[in-house]
Protein backbone atom coordinates (compact mmCIF):
# COMPACT_ATOMS: atom_id res chain seq x y z
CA UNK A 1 0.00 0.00 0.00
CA UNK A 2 1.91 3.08 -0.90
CA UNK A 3 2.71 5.56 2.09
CA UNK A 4 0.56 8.70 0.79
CA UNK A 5 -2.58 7.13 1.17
CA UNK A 6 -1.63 5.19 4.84
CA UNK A 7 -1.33 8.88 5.71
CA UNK A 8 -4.34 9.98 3.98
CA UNK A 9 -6.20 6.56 6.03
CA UNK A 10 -4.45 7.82 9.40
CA UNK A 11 -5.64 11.24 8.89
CA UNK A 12 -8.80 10.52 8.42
CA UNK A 13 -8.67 7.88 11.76
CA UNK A 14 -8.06 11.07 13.50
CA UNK A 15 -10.29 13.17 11.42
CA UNK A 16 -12.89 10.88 13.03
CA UNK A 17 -11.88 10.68 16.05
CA UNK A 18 -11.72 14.58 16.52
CA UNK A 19 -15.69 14.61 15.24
CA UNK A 20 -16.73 11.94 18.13
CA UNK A 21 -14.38 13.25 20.86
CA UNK A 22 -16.46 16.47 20.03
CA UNK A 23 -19.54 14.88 19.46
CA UNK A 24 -19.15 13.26 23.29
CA UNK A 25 -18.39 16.61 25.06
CA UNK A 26 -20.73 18.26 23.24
CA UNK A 27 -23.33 15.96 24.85
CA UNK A 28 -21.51 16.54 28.34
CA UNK A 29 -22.10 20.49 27.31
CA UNK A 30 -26.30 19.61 25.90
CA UNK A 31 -26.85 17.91 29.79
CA UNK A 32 -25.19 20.25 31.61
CA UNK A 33 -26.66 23.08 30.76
CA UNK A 34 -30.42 21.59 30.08
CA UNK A 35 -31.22 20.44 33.75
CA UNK A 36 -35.01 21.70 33.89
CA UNK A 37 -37.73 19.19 33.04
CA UNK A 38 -38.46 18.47 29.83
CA UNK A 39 -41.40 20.65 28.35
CA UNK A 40 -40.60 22.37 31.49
CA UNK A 41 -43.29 19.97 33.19
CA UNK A 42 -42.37 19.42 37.00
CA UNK A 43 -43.96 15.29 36.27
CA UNK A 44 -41.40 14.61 33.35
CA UNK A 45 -39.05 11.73 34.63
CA UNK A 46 -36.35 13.89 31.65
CA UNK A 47 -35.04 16.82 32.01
CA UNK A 48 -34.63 19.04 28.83
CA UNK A 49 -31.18 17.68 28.69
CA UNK A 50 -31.64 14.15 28.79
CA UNK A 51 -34.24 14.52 25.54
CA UNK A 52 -31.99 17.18 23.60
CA UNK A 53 -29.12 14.78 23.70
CA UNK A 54 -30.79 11.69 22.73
CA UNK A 55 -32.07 13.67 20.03
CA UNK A 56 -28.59 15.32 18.93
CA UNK A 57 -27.03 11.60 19.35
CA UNK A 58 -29.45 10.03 16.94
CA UNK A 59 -29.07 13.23 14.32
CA UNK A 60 -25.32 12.29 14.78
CA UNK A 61 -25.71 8.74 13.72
CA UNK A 62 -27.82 9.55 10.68
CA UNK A 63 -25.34 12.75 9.40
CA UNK A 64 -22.50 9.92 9.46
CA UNK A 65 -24.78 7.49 7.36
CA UNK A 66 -25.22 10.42 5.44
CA UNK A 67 -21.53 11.00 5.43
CA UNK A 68 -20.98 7.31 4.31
CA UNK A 69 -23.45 7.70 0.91
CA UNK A 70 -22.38 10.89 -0.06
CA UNK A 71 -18.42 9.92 0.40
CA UNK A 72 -19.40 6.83 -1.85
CA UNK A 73 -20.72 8.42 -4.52
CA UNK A 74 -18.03 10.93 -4.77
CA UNK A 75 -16.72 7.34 -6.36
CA UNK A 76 -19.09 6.43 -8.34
CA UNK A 77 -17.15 7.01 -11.35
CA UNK A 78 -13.73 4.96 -10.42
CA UNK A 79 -13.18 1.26 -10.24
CA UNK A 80 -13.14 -0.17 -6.66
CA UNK A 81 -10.26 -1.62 -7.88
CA UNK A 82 -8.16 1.92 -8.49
CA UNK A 83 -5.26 2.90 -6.44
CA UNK A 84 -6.98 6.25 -6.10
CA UNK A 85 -10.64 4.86 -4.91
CA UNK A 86 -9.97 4.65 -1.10
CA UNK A 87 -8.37 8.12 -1.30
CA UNK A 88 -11.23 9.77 -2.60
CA UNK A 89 -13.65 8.25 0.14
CA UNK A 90 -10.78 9.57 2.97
CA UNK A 91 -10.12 12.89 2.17
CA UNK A 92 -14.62 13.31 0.89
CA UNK A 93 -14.54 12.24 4.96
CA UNK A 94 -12.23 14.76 6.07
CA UNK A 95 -13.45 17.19 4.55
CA UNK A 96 -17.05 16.72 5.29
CA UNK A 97 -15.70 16.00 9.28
CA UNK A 98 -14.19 19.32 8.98
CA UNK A 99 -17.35 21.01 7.80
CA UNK A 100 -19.80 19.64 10.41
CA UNK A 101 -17.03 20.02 13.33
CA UNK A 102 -17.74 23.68 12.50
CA UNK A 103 -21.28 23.11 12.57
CA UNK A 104 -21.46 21.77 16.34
CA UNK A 105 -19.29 24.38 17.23
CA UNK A 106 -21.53 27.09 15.78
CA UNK A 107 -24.31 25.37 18.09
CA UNK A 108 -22.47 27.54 20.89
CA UNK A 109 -23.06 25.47 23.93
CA UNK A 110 -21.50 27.09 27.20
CA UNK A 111 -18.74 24.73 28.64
CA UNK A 112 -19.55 22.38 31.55
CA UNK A 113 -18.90 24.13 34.92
C-alpha cells in the first residue's frame, strides 16, 4: 500500500476521532446546561437535557450514514479496484468531518462548569 494514502487513512482515523471526541463533550455540554424538566413539566421523569441529547445523538448517527453515501458516490465514477478509490472516500470524509465540526461548534453550547 503506498505511504501517501496510509497517511491519507491515518488522517482521516483522527479526522474521526476529533468529530466523536467532540460529538461526546458536546453531549456533556447539551446535559449540563439543560437540567429543567423536559417541556418544562415538574412530572417529566427527563429533564430538557436528557431529551436534547438523545435527540442530537441520533441526528449524529444519521449525518454519518449520510456522510458514508455521499463519500461513496463521490466514487461512483472509479473502479473499486483503483489505487486512487480509497483516497477519494478519505479525504470526501475529512473534509465533510471538517465542515460539520464547525457546525457543532456554531451550536455555541457554554462549557460544563
Amino acid at each position: 500500500m503506498p505511504t501517501a494514502y496510509n497517511c491519507l487513512s491515518a488522517k482521516r482515523d483522527n479526522s474521526n476521532k476529533a468529530l466523536d471526541a467532540l460529538i461526546a463533550d458536546t453531549v456533556k455540554r447539551i446535559k449540563a446546561n439543560n437540567v429543567g424538566p423536559f417541556n418544562g413539566k415538574e412530572s417529566s421523569k427527563e429533564t430538557s437535557g436528557d431529551v436534547y441529547s438523545r435527540r442530537f445523538l441520533d441526528a449524529q448517527k444519521k449525518w454519518k450514514d449520510y456522510r458514508t453515501q455521499l463519500c461513496l458516490s463521490v466514487t461512483t465514477e472509479l473502479n473499486e479496484d483503483a489505487y486512487d478509490y480509497q483516497s477519494y472516500i478519505d479525504q470526501c470524509q475529512i473534509n465533510l468531518n471538517k465542515n460539520h465540526s464547525a457546525e457543532i461548534t456554531q451550536m455555541g453550547l457554554p462549557p460544563v462548569n
